[in-house]
C-alpha atoms as a PDB file:
ATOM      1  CA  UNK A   1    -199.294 -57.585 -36.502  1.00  0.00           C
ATOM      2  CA  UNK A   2    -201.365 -57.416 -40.176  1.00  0.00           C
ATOM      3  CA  UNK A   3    -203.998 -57.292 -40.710  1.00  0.00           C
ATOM      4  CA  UNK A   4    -206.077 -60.973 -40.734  1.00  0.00           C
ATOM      5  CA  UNK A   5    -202.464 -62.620 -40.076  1.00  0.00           C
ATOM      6  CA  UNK A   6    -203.431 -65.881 -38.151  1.00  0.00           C
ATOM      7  CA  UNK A   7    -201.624 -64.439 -34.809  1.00  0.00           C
ATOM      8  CA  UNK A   8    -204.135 -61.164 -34.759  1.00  0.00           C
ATOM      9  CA  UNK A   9    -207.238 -63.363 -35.661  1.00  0.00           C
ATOM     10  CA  UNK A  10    -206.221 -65.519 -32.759  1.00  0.00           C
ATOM     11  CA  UNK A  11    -205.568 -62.615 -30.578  1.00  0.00           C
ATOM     12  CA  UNK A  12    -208.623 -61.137 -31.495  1.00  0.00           C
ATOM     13  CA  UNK A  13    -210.860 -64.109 -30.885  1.00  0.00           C
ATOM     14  CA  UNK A  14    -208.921 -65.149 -27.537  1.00  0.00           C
ATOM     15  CA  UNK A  15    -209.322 -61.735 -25.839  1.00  0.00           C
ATOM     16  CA  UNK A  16    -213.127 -60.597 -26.986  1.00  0.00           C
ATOM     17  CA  UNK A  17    -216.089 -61.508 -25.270  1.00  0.00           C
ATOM     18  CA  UNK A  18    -219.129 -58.905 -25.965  1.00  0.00           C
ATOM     19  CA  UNK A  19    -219.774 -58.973 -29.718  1.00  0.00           C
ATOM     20  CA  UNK A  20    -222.012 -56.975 -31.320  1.00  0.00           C
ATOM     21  CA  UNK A  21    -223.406 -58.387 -34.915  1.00  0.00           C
ATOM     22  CA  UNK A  22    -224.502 -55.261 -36.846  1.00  0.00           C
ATOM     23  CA  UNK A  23    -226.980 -56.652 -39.432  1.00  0.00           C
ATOM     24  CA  UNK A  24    -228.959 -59.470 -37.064  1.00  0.00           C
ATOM     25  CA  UNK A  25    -231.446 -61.094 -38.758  1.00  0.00           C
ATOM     26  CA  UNK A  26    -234.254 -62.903 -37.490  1.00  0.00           C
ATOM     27  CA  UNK A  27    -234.289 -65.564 -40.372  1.00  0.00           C
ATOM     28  CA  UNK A  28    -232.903 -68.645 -38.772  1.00  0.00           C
ATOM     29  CA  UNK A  29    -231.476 -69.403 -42.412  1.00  0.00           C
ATOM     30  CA  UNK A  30    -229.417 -66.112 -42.728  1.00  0.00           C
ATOM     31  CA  UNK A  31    -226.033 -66.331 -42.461  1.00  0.00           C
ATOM     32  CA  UNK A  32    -225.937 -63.750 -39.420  1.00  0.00           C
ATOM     33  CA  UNK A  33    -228.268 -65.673 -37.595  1.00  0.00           C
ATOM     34  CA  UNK A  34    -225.889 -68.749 -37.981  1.00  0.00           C
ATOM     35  CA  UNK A  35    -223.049 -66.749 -37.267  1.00  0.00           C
ATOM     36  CA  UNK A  36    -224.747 -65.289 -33.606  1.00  0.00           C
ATOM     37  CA  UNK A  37    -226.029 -68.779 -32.938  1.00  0.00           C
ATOM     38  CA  UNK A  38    -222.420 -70.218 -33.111  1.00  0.00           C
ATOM     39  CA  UNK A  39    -220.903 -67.767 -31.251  1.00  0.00           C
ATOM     40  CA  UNK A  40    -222.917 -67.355 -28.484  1.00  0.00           C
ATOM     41  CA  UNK A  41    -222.369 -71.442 -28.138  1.00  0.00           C
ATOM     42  CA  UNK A  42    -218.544 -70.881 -28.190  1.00  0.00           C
ATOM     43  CA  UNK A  43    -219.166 -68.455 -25.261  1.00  0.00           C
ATOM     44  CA  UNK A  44    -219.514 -64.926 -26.662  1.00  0.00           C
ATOM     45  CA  UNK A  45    -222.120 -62.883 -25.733  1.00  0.00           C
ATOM     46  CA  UNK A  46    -223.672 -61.493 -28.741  1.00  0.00           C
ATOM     47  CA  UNK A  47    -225.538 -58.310 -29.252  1.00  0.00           C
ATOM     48  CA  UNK A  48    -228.006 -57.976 -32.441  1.00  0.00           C
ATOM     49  CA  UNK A  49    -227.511 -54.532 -33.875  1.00  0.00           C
ATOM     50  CA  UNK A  50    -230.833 -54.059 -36.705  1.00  0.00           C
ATOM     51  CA  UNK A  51    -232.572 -51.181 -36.401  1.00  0.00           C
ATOM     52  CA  UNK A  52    -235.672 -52.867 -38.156  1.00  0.00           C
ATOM     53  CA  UNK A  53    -235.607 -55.176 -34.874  1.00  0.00           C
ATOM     54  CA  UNK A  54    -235.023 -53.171 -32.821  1.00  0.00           C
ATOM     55  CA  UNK A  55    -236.538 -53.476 -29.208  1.00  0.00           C
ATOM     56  CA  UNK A  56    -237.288 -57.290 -30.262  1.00  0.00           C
ATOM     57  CA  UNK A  57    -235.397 -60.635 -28.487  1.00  0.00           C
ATOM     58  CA  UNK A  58    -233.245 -62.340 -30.599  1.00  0.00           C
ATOM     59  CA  UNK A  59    -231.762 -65.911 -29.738  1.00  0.00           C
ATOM     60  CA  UNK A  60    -231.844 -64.865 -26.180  1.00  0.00           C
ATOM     61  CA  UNK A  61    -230.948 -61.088 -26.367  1.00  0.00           C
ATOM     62  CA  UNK A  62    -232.421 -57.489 -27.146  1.00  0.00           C
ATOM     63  CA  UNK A  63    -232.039 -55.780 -30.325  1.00  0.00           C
ATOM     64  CA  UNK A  64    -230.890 -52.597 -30.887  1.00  0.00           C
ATOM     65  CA  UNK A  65    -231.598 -50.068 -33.437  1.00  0.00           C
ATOM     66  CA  UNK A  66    -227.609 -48.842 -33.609  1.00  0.00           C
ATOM     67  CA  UNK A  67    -224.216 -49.119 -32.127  1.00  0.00           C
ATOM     68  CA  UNK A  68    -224.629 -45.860 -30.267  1.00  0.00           C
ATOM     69  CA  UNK A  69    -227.499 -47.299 -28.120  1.00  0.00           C
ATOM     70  CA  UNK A  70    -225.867 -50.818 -27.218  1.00  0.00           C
ATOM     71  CA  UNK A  71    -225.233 -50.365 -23.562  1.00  0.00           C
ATOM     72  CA  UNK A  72    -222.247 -51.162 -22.095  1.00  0.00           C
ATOM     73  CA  UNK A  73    -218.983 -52.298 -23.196  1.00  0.00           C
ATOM     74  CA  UNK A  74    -218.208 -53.716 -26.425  1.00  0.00           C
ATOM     75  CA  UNK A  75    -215.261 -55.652 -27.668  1.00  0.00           C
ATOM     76  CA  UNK A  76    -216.086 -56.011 -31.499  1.00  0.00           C
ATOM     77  CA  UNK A  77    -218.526 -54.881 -34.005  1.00  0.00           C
ATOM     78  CA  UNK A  78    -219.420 -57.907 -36.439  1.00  0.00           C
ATOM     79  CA  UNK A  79    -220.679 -55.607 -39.331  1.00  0.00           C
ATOM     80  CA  UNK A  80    -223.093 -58.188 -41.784  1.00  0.00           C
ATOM     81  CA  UNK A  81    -223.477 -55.336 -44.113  1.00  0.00           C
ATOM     82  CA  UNK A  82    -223.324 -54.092 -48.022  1.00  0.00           C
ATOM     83  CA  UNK A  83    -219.716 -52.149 -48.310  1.00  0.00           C
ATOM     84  CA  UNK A  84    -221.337 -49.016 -48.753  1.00  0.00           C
ATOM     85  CA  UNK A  85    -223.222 -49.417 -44.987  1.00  0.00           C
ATOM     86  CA  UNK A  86    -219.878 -49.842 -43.098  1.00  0.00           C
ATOM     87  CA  UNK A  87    -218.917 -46.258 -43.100  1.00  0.00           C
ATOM     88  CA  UNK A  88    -221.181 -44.860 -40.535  1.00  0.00           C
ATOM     89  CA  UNK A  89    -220.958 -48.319 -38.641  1.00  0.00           C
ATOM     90  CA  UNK A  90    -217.326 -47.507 -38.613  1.00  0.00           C
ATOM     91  CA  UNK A  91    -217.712 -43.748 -37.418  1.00  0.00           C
ATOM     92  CA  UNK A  92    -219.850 -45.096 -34.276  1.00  0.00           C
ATOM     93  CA  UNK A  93    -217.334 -47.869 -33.498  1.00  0.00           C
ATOM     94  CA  UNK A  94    -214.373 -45.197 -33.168  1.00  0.00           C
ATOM     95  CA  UNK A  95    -216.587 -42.500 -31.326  1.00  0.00           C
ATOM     96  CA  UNK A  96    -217.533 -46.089 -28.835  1.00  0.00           C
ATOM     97  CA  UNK A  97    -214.264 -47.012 -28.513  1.00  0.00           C
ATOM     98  CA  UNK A  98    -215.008 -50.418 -29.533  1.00  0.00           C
ATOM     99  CA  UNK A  99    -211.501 -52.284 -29.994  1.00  0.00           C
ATOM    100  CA  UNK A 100    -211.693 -54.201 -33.040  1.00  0.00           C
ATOM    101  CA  UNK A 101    -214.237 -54.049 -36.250  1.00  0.00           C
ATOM    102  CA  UNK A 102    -214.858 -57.390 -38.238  1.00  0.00           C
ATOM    103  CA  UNK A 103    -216.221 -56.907 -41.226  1.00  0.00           C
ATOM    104  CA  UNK A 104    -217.817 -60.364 -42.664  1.00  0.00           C
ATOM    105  CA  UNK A 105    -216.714 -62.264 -45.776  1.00  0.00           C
ATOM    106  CA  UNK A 106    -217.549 -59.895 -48.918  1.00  0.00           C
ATOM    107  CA  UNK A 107    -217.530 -56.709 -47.043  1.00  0.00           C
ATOM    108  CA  UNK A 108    -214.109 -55.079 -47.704  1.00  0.00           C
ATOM    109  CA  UNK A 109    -213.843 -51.183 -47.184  1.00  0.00           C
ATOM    110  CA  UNK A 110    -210.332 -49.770 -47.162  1.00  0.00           C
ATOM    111  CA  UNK A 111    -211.111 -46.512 -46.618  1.00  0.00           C
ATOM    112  CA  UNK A 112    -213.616 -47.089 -43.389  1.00  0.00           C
ATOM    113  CA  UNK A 113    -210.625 -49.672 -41.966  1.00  0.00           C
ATOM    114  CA  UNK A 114    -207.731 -47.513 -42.330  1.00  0.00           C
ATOM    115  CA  UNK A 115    -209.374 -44.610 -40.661  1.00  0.00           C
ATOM    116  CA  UNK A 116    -210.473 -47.426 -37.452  1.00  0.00           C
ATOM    117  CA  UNK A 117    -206.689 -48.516 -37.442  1.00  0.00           C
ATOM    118  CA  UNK A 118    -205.656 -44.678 -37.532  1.00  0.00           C
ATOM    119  CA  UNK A 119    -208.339 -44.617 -34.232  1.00  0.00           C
ATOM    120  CA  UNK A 120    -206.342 -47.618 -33.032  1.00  0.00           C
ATOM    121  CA  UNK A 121    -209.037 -50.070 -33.500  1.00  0.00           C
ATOM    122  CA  UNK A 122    -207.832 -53.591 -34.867  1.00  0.00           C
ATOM    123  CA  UNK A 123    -209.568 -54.355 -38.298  1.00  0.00           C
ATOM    124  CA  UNK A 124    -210.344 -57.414 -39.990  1.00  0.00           C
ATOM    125  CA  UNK A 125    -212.151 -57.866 -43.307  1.00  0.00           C
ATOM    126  CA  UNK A 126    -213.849 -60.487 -45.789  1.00  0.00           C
ATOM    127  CA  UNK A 127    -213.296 -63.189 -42.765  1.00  0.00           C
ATOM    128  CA  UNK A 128    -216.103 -64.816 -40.781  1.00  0.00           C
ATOM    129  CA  UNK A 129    -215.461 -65.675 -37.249  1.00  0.00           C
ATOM    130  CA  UNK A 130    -217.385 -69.010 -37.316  1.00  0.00           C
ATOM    131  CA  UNK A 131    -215.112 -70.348 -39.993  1.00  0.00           C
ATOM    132  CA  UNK A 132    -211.741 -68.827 -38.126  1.00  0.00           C
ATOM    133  CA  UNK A 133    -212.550 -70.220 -35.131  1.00  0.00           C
ATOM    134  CA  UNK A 134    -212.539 -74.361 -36.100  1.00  0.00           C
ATOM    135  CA  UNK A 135    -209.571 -73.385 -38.077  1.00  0.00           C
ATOM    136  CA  UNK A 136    -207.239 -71.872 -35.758  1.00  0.00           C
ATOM    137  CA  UNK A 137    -207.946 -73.500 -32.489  1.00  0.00           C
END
C-alpha cells in the first residue's frame, strides 16, 4: 500500500485507537488542540505528548513530557512538530514499537519516515487526521 493512498489512510484510521499527539497544546485555538478535541469525539483516546505540560490534564487526560514515558500501548504518534523535531520523535516511536507515525500537514521528513517504514512502522505525512476522516468515511 503507499504511502497516504486513501486505502492505508483508511486502514490506518479504522484499526487505531490510542493516539498519542506529540506537540499538545493547551491553547484551545491551536490547531493540536482542535485536532485532540475532534478525535477524542470520534472515539480515540488521545494522549498529549509536551514536555512543557507535562504532569498537567489536558481535555480530560495527563500530559507527558515524551513518548518514552506514555504508558501503555500506543497505536500512532500524531507528531505537531517543526521538521527538524521529528527525528528523535521518530527514534522513540521505533524503539516503542508504535505502529504507525502521522506526521501533520507541513511536517514532511523523508529521511525520519523511511527509516520508521524500514522498522515496519506505517508512515503518513503533511495529512491531518481531522480533515481525512470527514473525507473518507
Amino acid at each position: 500500500m503507499s504511502r497516504n493512498s486513501p486505502e492505508q489512510l483508511r486502514e490506518i484510521l479504522e484499526t487505531v485507537r490510542t493516539i498519542a499527539l506529540v506537540g499538545a497544546s493547551d491553547k484551545p485555538h491551536r490547531p493540536s488542540h482542535e485536532v485532540m478535541a475532534y478525535l477524542q469525539g470520534r472515539g480515540y483516546r488521545v494522549i498529549p505528548v509536551n514536555p512543557r505540560l507535562a504532569g498537567k490534564t489536558l481535555l480530560g487526560e495527563t500530559v507527558y513530557a515524551d513518548l518514552a514515558s506514555v504508558p501503555g500501548t500506543i497505536d500512532m504518534a500524531d507528531l505537531f512538530l517543526a521538521p527538524n523535531h521529528t527525528d528523535s520523535v521518530i527514534d522513540a516511536a521505533i524503539e516503542k514499537g508504535i505502529p504507525v507515525v502521522w506526521m501533520q500537514i507541513g511536517v514532511i521528513n523523508e529521511t525520519g519516515a523511511r527509516r520508521a517504514e524500514n522498522a515496519g512502522i506505517s508512515v503518513v505525512m503533511d495529512r491531518c487526521p481531522k480533515q481525512e476522516i470527514p473525507r473518507l468515511f
